[in-house]
Every structure is written in C-alpha cells, then in structure tokens.
C-alpha atoms as a PDB file:
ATOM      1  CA  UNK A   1       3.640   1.111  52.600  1.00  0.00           C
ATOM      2  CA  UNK A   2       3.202  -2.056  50.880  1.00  0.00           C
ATOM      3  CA  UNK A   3      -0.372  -0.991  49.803  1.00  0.00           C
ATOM      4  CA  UNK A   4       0.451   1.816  48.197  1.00  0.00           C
ATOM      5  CA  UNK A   5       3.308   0.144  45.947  1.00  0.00           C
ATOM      6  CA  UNK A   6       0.926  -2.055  44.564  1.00  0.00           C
ATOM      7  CA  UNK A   7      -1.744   1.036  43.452  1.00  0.00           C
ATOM      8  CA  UNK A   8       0.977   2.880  41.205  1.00  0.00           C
ATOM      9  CA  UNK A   9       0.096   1.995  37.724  1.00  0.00           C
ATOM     10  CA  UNK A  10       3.074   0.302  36.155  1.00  0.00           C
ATOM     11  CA  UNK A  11       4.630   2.390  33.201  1.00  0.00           C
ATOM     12  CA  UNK A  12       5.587   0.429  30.200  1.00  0.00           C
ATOM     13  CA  UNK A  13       8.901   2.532  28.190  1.00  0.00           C
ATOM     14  CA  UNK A  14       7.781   4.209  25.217  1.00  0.00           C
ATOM     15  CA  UNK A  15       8.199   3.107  21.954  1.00  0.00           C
ATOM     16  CA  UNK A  16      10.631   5.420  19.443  1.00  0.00           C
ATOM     17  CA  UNK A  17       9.359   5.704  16.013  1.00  0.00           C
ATOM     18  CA  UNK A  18      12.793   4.551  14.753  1.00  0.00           C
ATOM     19  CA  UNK A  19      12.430   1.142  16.313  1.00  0.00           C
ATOM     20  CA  UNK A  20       9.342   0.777  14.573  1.00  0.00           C
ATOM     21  CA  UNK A  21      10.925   2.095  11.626  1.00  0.00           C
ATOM     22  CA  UNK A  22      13.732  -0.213  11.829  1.00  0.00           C
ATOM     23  CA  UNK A  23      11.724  -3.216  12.503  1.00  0.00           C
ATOM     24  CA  UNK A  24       9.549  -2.526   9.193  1.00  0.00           C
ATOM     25  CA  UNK A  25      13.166  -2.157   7.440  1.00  0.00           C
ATOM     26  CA  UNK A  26      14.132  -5.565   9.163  1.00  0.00           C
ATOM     27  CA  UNK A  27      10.590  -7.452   7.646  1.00  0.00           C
ATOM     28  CA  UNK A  28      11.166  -6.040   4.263  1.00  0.00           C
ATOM     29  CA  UNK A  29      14.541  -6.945   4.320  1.00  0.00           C
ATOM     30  CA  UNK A  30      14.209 -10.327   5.318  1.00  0.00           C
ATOM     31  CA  UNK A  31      10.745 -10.699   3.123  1.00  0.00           C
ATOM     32  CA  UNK A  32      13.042  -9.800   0.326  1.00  0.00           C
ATOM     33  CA  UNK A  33      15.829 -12.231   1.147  1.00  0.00           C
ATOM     34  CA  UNK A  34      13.154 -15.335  -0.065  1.00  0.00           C
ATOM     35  CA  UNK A  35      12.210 -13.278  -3.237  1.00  0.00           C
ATOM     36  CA  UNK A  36      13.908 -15.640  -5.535  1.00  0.00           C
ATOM     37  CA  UNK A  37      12.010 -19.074  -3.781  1.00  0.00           C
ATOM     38  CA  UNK A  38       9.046 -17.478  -4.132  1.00  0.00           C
ATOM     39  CA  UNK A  39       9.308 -17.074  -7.586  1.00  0.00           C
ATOM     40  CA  UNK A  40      10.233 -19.989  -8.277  1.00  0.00           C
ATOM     41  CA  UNK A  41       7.105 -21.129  -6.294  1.00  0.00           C
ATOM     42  CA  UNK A  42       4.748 -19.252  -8.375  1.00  0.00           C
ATOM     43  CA  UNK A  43       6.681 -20.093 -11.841  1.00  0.00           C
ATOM     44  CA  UNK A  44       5.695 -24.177 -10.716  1.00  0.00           C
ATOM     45  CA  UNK A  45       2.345 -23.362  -9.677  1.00  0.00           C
ATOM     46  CA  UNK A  46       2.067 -21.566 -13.115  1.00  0.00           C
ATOM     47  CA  UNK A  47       3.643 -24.324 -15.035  1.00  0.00           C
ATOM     48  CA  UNK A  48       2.012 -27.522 -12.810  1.00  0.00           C
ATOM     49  CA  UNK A  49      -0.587 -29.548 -14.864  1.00  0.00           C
ATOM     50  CA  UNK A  50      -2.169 -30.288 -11.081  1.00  0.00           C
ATOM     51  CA  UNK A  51      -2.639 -26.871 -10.242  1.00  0.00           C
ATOM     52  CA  UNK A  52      -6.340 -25.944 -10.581  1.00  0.00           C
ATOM     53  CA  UNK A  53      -6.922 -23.173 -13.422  1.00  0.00           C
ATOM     54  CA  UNK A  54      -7.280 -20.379 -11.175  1.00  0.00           C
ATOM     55  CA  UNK A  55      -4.226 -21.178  -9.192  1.00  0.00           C
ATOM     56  CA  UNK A  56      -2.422 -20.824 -11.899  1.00  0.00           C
ATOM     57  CA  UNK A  57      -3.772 -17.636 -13.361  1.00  0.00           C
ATOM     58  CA  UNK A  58      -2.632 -15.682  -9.770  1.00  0.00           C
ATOM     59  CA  UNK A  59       0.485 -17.259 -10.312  1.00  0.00           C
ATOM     60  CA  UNK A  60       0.913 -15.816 -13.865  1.00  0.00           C
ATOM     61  CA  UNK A  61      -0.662 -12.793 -12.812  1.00  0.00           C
ATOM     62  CA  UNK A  62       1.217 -12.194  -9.803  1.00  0.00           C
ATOM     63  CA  UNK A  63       4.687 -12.774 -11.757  1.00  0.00           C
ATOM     64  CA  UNK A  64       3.573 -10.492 -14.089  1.00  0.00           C
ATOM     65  CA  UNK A  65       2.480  -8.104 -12.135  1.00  0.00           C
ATOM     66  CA  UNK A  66       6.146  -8.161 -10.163  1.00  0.00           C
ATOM     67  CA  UNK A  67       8.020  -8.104 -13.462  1.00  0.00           C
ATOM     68  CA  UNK A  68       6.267  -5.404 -15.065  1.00  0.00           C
ATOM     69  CA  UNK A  69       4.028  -3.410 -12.582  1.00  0.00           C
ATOM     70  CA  UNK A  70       0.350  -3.588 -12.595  1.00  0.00           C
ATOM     71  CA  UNK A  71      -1.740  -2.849 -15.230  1.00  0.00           C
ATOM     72  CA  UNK A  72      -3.264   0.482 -14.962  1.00  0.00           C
ATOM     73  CA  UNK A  73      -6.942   0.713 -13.551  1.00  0.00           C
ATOM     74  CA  UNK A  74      -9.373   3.071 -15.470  1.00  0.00           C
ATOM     75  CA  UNK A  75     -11.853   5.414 -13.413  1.00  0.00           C
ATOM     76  CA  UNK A  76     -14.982   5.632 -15.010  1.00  0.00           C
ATOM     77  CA  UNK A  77     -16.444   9.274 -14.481  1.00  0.00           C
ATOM     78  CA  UNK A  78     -19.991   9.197 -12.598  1.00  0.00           C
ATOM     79  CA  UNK A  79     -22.548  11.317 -13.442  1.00  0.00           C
ATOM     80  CA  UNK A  80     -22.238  12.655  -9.808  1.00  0.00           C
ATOM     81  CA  UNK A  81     -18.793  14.393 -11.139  1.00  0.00           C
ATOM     82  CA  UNK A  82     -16.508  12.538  -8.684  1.00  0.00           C
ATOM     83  CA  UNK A  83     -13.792  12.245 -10.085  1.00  0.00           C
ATOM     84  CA  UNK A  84     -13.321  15.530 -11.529  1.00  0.00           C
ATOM     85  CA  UNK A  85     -14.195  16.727  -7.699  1.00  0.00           C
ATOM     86  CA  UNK A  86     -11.141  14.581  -6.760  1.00  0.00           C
ATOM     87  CA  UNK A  87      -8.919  16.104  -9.672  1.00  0.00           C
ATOM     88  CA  UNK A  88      -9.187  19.442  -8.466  1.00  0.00           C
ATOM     89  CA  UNK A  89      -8.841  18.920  -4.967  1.00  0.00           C
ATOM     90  CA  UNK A  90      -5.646  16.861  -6.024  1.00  0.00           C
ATOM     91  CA  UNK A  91      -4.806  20.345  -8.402  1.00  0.00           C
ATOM     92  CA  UNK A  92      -5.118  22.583  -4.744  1.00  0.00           C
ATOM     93  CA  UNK A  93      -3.258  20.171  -2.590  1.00  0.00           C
ATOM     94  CA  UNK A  94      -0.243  19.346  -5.181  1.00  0.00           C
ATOM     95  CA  UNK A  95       0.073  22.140  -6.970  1.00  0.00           C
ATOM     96  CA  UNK A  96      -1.887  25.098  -5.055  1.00  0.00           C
ATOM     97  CA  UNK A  97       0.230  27.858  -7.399  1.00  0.00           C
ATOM     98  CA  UNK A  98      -1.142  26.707 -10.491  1.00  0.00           C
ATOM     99  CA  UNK A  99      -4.833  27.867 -10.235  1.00  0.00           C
ATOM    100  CA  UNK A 100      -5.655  30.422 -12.060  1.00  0.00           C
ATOM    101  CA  UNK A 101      -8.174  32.888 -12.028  1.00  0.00           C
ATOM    102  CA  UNK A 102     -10.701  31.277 -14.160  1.00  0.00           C
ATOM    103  CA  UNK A 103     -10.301  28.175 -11.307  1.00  0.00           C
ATOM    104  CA  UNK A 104     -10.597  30.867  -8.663  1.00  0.00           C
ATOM    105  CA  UNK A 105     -14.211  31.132  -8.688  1.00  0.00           C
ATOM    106  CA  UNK A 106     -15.814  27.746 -10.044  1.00  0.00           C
ATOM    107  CA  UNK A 107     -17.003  25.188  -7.737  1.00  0.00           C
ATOM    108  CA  UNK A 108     -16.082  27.496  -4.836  1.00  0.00           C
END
C-alpha cells in the first residue's frame, strides 16, 4: 500500500494564462512606478563630467529615445529581393482583399 503511494507521479496545479497575464501587468506596473528615478539616473549620467563618453551617449540616447520614440531604421533592399518578398507576404497576410489580379499571378 505504502509502495504504491510513493510511484504516483505528483501533479503540480496548472497554471491559468490570466495569472501569468496578471503577473506581467504587476512587473510593468511596478517597473513603471520607478520611471521618474530612473530618469533622473540617466539625466546625471548624461550630465556627469566622470561618466566615461559612451556612458553618457546611452544615457542621452536612451532619454531620447523614451521622449520621442526611436529613430526609424532603414532596410536596404538586397539584390536577392528580400524585402520586397517580405512586403507582399505582409500585403496577403494584412490585407488579403486588396490583391488584385495583376498580383494574382506574379511570384506565384
């Protein structure tokens, strides 16, 4: 009796997606909560005469980059055609109405 007690794997509960979803709400939220320290933090890393020069470049950058977004990233084209490969799949997935019949047959 005892033996066979101790050969039933032990189930663990499972896990709901909403705690997991709650607990990511709960990190954000509380990663949030220090947004103003660590602003100041990078403004006197920025601004500190003992701060190496690249330390205080990712400062600037980073407060710039939470004030007024990131700078936009050019794709450069390969000769391979990439990215216009990537454009039309993007064209089928999010917005599959909009070929036409010229797209119909190309590249098929």
């Amino acid at each position: 009796m005892e033996g066979e007690l101790a050969s039933e794997p032990v189930r663990t509960p499972a896990r709901r997606r909403t705690s997991s979803a709650r607990t990511l709400t709960e990190i954000r939220s509380l990663a949030r909560s220090h947004t103003r320290t660590a602003l100041r933090v990078l403004v006197g890393i920025m601004r500190s005469d003992d701060a190496t020069p690249a330390a205080r470049v990712s400062a600037a950058n980073a407060i710039l980059d939470r004030g007024w977004g990131k700078a936009a990233q050019p794709i450069e084209n390969g000769e391979d055609g990439a990215l216009e490969l990537i454009h039309r799949i993007e064209r089928i997935i999010v917005y599959p109405g909009s070929l036409g019949d010229g797209d119909a047959g190309r590249d098929a």
